[in-house]
PDB file of N, CA and C in Angstrom:
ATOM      1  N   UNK A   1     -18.624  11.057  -4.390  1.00  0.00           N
ATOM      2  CA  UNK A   1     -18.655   9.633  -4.717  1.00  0.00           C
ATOM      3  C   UNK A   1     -17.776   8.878  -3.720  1.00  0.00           C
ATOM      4  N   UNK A   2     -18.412   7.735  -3.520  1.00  0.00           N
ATOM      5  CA  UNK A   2     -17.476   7.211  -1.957  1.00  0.00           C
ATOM      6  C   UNK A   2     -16.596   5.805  -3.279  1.00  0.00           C
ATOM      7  N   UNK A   3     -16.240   5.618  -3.862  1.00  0.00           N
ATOM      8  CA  UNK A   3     -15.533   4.533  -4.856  1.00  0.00           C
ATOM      9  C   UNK A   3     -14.240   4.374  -4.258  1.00  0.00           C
ATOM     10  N   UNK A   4     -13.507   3.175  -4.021  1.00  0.00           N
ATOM     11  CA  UNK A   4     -12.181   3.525  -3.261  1.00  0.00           C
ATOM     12  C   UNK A   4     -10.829   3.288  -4.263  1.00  0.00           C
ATOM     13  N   UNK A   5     -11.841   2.980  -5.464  1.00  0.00           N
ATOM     14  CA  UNK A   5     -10.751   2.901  -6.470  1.00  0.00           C
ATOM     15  C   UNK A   5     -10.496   4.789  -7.905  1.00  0.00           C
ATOM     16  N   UNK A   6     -11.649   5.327  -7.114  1.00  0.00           N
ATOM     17  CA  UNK A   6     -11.342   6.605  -7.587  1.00  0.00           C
ATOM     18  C   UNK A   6     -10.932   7.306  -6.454  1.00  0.00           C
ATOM     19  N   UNK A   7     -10.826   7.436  -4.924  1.00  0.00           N
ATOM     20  CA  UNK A   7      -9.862   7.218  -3.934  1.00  0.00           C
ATOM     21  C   UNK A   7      -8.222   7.347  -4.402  1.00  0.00           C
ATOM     22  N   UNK A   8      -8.338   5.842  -5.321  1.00  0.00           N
ATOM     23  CA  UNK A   8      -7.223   5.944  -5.450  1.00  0.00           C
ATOM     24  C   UNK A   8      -6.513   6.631  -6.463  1.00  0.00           C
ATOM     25  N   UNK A   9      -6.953   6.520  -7.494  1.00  0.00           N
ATOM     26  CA  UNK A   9      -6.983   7.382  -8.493  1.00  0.00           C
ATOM     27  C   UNK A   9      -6.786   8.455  -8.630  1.00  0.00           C
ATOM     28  N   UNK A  10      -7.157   9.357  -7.145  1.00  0.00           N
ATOM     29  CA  UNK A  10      -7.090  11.245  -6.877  1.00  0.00           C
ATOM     30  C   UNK A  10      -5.643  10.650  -5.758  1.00  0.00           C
ATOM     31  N   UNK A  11      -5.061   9.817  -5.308  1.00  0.00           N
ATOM     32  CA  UNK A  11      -4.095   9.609  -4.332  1.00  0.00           C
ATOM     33  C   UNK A  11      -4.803  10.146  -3.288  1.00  0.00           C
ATOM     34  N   UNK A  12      -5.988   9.734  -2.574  1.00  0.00           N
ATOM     35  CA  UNK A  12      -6.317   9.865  -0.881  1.00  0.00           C
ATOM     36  C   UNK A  12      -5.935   8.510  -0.416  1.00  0.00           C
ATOM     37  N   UNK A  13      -5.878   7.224  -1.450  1.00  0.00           N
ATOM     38  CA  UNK A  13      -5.526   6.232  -0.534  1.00  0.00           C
ATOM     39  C   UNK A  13      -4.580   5.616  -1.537  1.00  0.00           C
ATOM     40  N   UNK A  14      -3.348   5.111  -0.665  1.00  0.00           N
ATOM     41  CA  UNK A  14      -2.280   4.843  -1.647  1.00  0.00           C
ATOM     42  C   UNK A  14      -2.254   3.632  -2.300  1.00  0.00           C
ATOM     43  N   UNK A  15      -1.517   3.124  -3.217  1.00  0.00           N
ATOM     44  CA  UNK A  15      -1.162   2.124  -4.007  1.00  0.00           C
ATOM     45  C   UNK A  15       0.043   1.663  -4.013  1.00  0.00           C
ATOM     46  N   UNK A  16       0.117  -0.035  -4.793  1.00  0.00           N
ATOM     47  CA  UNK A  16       1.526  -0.110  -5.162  1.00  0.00           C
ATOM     48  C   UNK A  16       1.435  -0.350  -6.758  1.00  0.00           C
ATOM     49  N   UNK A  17       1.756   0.963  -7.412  1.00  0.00           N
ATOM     50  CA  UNK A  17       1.312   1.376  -9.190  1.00  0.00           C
ATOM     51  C   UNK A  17       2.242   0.698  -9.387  1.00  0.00           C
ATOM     52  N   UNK A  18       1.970  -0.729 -10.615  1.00  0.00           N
ATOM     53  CA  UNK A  18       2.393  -1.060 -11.668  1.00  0.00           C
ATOM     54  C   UNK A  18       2.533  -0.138 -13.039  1.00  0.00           C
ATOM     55  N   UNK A  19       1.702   0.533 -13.187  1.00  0.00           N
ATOM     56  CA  UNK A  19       1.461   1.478 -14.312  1.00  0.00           C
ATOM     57  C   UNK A  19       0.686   2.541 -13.681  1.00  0.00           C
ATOM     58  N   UNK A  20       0.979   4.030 -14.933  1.00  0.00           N
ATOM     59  CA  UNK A  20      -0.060   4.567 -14.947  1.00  0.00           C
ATOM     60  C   UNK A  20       0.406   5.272 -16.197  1.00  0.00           C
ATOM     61  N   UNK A  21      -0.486   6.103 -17.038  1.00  0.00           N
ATOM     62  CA  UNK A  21      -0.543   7.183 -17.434  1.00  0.00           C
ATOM     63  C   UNK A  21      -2.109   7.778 -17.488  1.00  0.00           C
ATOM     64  N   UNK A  22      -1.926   9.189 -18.219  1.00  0.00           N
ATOM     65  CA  UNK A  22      -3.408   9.522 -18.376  1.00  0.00           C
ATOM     66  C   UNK A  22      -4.666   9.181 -18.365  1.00  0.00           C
ATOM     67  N   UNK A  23      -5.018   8.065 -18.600  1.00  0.00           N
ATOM     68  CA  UNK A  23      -5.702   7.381 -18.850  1.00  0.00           C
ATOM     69  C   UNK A  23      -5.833   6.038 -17.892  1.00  0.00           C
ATOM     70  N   UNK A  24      -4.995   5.292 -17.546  1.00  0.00           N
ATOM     71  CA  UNK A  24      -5.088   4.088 -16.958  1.00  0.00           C
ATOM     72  C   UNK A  24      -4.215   3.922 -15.562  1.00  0.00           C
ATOM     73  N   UNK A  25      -4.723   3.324 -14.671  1.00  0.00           N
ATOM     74  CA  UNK A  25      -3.884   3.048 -13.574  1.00  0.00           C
ATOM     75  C   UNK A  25      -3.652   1.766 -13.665  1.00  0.00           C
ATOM     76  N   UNK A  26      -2.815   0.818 -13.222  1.00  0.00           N
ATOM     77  CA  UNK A  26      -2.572  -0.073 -12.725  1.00  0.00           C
ATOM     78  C   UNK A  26      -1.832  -0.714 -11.527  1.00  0.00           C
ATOM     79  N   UNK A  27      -2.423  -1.583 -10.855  1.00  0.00           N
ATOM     80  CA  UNK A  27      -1.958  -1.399  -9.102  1.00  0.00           C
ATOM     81  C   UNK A  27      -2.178  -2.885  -8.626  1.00  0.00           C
ATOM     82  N   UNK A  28      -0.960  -2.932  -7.820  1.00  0.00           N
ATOM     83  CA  UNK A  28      -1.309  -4.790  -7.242  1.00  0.00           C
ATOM     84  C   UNK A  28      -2.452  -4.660  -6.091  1.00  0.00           C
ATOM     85  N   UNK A  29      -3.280  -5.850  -6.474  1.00  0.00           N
ATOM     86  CA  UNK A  29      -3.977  -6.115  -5.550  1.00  0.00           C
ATOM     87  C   UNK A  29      -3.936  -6.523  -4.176  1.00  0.00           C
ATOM     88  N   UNK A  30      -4.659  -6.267  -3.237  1.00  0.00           N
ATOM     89  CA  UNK A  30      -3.651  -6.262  -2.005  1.00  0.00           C
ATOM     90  C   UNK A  30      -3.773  -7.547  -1.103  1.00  0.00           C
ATOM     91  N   UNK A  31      -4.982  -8.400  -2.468  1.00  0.00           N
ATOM     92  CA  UNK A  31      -5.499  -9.969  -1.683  1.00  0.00           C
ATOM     93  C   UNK A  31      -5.452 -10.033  -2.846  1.00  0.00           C
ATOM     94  N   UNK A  32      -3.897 -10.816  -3.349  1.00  0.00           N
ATOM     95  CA  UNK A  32      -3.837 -11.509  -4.920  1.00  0.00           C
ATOM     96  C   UNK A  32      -4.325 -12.991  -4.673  1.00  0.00           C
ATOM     97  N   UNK A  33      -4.801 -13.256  -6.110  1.00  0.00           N
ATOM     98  CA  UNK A  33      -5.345 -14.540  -6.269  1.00  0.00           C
ATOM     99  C   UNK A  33      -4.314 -15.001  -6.904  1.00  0.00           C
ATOM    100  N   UNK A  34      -3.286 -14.927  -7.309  1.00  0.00           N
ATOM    101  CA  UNK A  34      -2.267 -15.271  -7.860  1.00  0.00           C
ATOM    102  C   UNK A  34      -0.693 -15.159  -7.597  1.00  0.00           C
ATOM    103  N   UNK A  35       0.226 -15.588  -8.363  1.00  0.00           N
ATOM    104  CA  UNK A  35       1.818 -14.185  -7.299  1.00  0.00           C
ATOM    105  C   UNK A  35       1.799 -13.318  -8.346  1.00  0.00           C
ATOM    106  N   UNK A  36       1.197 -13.150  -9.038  1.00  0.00           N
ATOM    107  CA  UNK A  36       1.233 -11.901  -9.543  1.00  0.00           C
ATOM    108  C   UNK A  36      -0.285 -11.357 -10.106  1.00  0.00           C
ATOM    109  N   UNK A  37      -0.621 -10.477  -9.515  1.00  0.00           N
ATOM    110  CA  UNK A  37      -2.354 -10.248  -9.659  1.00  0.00           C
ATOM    111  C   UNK A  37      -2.165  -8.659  -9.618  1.00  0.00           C
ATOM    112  N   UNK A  38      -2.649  -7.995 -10.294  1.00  0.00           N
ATOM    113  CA  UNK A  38      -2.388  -6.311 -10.495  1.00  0.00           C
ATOM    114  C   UNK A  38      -3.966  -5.490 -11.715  1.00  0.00           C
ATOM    115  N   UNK A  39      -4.783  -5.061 -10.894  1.00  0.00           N
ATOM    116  CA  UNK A  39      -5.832  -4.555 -11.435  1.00  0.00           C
ATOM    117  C   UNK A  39      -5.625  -3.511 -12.634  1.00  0.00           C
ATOM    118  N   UNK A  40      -6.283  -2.888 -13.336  1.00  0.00           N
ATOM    119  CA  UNK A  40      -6.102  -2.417 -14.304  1.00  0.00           C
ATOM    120  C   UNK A  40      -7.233  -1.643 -14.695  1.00  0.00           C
ATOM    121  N   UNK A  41      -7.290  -0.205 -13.932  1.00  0.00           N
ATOM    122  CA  UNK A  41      -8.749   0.744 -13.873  1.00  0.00           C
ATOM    123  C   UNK A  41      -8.749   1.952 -14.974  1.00  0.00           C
ATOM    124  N   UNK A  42      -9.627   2.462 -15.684  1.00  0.00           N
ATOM    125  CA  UNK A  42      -9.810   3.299 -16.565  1.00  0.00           C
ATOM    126  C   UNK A  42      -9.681   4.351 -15.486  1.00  0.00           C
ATOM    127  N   UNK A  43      -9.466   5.985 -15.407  1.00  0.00           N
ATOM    128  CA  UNK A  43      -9.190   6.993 -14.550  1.00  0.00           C
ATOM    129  C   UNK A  43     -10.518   7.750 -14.975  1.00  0.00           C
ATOM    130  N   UNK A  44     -11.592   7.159 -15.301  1.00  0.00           N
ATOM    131  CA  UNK A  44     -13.124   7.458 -15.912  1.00  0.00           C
ATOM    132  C   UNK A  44     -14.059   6.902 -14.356  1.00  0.00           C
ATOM    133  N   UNK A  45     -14.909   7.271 -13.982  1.00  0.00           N
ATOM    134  CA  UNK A  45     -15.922   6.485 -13.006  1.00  0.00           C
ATOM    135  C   UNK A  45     -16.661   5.749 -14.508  1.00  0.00           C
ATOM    136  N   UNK A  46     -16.596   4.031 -14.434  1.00  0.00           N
ATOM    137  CA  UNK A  46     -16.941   3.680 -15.361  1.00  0.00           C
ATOM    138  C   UNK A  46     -17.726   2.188 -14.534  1.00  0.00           C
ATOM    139  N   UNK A  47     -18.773   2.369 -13.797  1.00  0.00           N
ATOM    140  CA  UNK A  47     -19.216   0.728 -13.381  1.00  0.00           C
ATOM    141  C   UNK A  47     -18.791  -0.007 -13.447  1.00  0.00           C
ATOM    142  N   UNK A  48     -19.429  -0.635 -14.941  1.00  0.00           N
ATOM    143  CA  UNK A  48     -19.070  -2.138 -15.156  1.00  0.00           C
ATOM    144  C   UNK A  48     -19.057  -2.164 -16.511  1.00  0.00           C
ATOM    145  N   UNK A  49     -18.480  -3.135 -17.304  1.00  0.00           N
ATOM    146  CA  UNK A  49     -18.973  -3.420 -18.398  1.00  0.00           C
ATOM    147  C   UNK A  49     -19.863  -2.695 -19.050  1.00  0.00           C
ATOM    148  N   UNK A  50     -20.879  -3.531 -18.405  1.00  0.00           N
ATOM    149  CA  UNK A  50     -22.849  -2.738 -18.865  1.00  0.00           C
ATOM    150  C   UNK A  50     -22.754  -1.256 -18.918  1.00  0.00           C
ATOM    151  N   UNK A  51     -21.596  -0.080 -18.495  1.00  0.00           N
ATOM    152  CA  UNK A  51     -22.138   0.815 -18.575  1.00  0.00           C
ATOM    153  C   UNK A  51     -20.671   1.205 -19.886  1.00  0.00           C
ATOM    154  N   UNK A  52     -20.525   0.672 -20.242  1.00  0.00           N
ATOM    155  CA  UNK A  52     -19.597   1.399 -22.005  1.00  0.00           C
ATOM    156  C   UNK A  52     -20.453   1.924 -22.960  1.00  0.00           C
ATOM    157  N   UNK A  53     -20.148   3.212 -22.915  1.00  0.00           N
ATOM    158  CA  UNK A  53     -20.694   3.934 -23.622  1.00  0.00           C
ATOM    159  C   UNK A  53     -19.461   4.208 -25.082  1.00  0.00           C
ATOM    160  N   UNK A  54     -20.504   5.068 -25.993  1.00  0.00           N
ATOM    161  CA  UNK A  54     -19.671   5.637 -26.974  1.00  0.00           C
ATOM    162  C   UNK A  54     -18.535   6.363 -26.142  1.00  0.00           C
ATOM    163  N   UNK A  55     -18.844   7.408 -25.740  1.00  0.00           N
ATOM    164  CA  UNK A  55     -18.453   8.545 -25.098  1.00  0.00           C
ATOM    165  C   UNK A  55     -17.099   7.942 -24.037  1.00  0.00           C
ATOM    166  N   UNK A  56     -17.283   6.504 -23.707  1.00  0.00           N
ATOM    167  CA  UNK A  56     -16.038   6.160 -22.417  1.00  0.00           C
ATOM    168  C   UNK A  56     -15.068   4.997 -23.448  1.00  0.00           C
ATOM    169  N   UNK A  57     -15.512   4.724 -24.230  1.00  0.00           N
ATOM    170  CA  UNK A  57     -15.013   3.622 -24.557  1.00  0.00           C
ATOM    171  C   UNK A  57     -13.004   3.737 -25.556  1.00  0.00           C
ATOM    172  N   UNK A  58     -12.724   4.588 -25.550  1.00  0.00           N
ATOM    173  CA  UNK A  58     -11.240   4.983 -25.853  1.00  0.00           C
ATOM    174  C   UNK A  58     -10.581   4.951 -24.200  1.00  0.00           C
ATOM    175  N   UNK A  59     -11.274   4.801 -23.148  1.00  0.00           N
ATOM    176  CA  UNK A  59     -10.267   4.441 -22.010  1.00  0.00           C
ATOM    177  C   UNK A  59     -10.479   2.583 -21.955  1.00  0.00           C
ATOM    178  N   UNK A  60     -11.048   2.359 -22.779  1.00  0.00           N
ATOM    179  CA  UNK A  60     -11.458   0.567 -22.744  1.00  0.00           C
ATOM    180  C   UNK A  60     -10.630   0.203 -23.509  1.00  0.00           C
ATOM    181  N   UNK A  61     -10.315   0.860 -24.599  1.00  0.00           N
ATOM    182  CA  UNK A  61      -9.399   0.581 -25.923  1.00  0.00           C
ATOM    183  C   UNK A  61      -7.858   0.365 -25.545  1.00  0.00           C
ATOM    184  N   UNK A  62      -8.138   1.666 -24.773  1.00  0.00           N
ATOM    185  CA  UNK A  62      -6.717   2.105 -24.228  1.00  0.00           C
ATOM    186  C   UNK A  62      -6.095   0.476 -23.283  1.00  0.00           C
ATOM    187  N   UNK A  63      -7.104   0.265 -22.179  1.00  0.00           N
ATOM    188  CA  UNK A  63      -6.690  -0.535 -21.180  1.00  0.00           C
ATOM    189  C   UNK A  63      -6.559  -1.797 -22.475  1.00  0.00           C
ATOM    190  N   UNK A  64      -6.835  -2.515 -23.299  1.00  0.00           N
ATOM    191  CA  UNK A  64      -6.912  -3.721 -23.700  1.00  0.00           C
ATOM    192  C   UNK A  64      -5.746  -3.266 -24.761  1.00  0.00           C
ATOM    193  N   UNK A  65      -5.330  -1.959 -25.646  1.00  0.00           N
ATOM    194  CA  UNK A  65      -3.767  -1.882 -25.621  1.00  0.00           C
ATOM    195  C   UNK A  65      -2.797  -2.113 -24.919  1.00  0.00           C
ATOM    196  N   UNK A  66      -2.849  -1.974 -23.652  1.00  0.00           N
ATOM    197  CA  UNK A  66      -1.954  -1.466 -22.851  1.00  0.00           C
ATOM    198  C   UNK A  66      -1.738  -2.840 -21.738  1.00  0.00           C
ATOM    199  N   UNK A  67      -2.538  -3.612 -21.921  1.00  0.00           N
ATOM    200  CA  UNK A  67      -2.198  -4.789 -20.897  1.00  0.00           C
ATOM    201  C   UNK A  67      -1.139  -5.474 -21.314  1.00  0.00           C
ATOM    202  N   UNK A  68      -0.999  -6.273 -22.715  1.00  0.00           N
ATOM    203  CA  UNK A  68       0.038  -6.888 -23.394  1.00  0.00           C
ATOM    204  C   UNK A  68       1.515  -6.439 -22.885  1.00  0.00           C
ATOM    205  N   UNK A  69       1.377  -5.092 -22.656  1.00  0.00           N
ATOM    206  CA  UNK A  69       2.687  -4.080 -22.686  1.00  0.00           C
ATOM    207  C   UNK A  69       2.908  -4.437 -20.974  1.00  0.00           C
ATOM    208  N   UNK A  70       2.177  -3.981 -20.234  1.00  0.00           N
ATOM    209  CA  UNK A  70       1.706  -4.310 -18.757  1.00  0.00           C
ATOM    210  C   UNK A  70       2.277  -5.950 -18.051  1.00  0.00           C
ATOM    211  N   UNK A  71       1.710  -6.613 -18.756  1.00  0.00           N
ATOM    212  CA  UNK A  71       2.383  -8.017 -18.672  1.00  0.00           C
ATOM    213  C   UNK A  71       3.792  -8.318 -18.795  1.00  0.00           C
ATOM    214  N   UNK A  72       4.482  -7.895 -20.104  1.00  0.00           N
ATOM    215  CA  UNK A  72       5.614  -7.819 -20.324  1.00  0.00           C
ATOM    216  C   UNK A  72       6.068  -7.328 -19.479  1.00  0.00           C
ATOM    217  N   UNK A  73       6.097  -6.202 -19.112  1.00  0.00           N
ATOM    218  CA  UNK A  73       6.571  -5.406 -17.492  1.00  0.00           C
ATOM    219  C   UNK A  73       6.597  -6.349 -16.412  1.00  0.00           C
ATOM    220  N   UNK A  74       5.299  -6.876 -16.452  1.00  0.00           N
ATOM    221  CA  UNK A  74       5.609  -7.603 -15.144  1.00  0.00           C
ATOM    222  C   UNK A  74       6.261  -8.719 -15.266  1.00  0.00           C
ATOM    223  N   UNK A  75       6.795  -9.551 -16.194  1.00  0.00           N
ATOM    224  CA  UNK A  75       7.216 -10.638 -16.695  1.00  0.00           C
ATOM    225  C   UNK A  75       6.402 -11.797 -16.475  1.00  0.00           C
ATOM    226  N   UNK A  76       5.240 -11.539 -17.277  1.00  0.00           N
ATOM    227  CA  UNK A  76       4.401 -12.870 -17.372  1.00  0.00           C
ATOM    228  C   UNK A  76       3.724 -13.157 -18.556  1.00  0.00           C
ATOM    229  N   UNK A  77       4.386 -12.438 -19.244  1.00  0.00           N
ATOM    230  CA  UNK A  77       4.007 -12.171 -20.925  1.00  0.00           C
ATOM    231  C   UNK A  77       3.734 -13.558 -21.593  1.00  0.00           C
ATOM    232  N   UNK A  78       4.578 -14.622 -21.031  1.00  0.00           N
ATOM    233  CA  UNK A  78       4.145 -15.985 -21.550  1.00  0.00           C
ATOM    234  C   UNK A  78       2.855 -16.872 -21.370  1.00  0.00           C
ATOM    235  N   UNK A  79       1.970 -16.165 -20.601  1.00  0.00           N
ATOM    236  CA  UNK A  79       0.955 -16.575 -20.097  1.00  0.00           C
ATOM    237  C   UNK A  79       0.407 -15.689 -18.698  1.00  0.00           C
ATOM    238  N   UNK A  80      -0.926 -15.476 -19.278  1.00  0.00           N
ATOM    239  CA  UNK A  80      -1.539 -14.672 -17.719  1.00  0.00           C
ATOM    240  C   UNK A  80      -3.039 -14.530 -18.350  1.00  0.00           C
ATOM    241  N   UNK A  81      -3.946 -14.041 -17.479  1.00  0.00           N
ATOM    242  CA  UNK A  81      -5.174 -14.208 -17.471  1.00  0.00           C
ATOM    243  C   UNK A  81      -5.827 -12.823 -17.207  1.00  0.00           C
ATOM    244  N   UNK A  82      -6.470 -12.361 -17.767  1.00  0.00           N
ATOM    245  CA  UNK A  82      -7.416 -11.149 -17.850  1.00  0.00           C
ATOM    246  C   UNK A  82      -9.262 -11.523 -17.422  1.00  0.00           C
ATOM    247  N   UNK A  83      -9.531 -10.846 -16.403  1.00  0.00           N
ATOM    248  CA  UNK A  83     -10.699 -10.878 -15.975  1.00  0.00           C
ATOM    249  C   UNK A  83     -11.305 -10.242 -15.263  1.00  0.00           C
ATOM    250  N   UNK A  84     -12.446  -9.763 -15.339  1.00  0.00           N
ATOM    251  CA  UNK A  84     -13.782  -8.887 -15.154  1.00  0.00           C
ATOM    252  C   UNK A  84     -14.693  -9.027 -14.984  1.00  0.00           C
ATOM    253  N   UNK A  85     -15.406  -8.757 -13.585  1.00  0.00           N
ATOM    254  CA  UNK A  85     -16.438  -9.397 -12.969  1.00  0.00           C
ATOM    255  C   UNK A  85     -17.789  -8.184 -13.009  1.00  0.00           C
ATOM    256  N   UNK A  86     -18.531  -8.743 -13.459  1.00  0.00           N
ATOM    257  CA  UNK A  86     -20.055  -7.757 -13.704  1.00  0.00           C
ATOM    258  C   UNK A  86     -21.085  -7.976 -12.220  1.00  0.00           C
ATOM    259  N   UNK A  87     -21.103  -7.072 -11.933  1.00  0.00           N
ATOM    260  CA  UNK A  87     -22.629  -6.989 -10.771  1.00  0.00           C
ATOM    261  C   UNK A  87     -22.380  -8.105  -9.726  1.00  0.00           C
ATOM    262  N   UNK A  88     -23.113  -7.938  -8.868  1.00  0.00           N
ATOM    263  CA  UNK A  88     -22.911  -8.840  -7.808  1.00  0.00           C
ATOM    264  C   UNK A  88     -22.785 -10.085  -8.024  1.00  0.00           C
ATOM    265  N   UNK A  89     -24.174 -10.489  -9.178  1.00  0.00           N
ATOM    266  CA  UNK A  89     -23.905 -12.394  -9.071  1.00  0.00           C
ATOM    267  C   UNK A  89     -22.728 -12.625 -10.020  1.00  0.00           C
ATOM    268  N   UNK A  90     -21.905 -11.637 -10.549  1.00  0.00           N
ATOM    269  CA  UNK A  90     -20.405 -11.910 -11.114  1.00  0.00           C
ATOM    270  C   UNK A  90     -19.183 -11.659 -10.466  1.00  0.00           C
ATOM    271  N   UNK A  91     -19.764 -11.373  -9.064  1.00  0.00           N
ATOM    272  CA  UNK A  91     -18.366 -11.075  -8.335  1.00  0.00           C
ATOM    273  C   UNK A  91     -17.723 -10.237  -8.229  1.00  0.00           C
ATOM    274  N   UNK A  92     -18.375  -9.012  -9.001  1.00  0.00           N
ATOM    275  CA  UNK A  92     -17.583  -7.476  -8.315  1.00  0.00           C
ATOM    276  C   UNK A  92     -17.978  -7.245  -6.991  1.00  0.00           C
ATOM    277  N   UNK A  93     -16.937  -7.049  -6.454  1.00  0.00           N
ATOM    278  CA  UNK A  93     -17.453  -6.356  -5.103  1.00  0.00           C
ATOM    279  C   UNK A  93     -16.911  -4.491  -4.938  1.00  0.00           C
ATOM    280  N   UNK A  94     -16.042  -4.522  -6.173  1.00  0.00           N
ATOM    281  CA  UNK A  94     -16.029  -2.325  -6.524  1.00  0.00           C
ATOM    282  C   UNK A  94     -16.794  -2.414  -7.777  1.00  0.00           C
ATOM    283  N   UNK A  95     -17.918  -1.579  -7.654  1.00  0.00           N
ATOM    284  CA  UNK A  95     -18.487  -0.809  -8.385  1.00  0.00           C
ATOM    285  C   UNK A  95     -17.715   0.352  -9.437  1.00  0.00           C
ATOM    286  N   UNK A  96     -16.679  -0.065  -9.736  1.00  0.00           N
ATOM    287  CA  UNK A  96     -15.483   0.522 -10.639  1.00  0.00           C
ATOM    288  C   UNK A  96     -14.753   0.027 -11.561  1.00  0.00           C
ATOM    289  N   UNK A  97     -15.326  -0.046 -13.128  1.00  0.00           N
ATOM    290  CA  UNK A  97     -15.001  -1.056 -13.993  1.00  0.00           C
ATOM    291  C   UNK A  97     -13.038  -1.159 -13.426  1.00  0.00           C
ATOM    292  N   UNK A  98     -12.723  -2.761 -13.505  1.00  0.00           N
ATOM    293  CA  UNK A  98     -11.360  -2.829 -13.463  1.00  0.00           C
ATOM    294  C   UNK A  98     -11.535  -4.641 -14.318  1.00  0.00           C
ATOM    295  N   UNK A  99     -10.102  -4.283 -14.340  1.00  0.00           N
ATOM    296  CA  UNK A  99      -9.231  -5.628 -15.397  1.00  0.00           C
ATOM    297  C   UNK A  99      -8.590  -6.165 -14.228  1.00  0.00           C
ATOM    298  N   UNK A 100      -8.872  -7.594 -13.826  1.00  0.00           N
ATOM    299  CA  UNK A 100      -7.893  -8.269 -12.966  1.00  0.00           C
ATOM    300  C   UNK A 100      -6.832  -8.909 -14.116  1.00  0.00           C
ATOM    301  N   UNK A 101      -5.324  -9.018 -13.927  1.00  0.00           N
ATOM    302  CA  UNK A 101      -4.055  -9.662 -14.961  1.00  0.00           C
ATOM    303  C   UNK A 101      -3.680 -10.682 -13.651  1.00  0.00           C
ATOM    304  N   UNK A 102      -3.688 -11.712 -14.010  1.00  0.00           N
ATOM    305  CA  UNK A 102      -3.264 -12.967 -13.133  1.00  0.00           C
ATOM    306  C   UNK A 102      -2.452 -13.531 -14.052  1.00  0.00           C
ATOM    307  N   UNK A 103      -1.245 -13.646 -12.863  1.00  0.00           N
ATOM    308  CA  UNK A 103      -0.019 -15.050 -13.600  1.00  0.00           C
ATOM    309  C   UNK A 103       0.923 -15.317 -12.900  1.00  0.00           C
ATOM    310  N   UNK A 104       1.877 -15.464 -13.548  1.00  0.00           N
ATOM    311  CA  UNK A 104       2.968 -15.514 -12.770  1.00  0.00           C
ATOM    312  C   UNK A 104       3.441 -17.376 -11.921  1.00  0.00           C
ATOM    313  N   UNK A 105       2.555 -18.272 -12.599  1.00  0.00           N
ATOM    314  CA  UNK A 105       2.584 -19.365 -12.352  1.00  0.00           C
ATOM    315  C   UNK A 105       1.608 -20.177 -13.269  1.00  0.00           C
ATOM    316  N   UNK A 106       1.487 -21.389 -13.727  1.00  0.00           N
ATOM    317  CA  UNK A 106       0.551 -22.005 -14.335  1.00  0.00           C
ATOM    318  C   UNK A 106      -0.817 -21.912 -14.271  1.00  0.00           C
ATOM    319  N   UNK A 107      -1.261 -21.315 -14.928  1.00  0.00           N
ATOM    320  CA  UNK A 107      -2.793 -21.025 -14.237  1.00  0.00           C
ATOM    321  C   UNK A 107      -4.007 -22.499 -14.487  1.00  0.00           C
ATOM    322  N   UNK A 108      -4.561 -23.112 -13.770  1.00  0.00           N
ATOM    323  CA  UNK A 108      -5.759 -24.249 -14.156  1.00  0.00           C
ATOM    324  C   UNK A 108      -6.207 -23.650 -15.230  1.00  0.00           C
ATOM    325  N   UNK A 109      -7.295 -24.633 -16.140  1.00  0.00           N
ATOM    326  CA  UNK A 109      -7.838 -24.643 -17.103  1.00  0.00           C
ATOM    327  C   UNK A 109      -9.414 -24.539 -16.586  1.00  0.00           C
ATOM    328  N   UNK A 110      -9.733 -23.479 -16.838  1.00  0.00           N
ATOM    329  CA  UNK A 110     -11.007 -22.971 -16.863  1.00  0.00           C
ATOM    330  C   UNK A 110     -12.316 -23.470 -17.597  1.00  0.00           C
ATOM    331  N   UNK A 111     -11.319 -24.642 -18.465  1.00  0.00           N
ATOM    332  CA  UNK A 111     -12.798 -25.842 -19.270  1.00  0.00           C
ATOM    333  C   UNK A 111     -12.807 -25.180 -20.642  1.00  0.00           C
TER     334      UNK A 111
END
């Protein structure tokens, strides 16, 4: 599998880990949209969204436990933004379900 976020995941290409355990990595992005922007990948090859299955979905559980906690770490617990982009016309450009956490400053209002 050529994925560069399961790459990272086996350590062939390095990171700067906010988190990890068994289950979840978390790692700053290396073109933040924010000052504080840090992805948030299941350690599953998991697409997108569209592909949660029964069978994957306790590393989904896991990541949407574990962000709250994640935030606090990073100190933006007072506000930050969680987001996930599906298929091309949504703006993934890795084919590797991940959680973008944005904050770290006032974020605009999205409407």
């Amino acid at each position: 599998m050529d994925c560069i976020f399961c790459k990272i995941i086996a350590g062939e290409i390095p990171s700067k880990k906010a988190y990890e355990d068994e289950y979840i990595l978390a790692f700053y992005d290396i073109v933040p949209a924010a000052p504080v922007h840090v992805l948030v990948i299941p350690k599953v090859h998991i697409e997108s969204l569209n592909s949660i299955k029964p069978e994957n979905i306790d590393y989904i559980s896991r990541i949407m436990l574990k962000i709250p906690e994640i935030s606090k770490d990073l100190k933006i617990a007072n506000g930050y933004r969680v987001v996930t982009n599906i298929g091309d016309d949504g703006g993934q450009t890795v084919a590797h379900l991940h959680f973008h956490i944005l904050g770290g400053h006032k974020l605009a209002n999205m409407g």
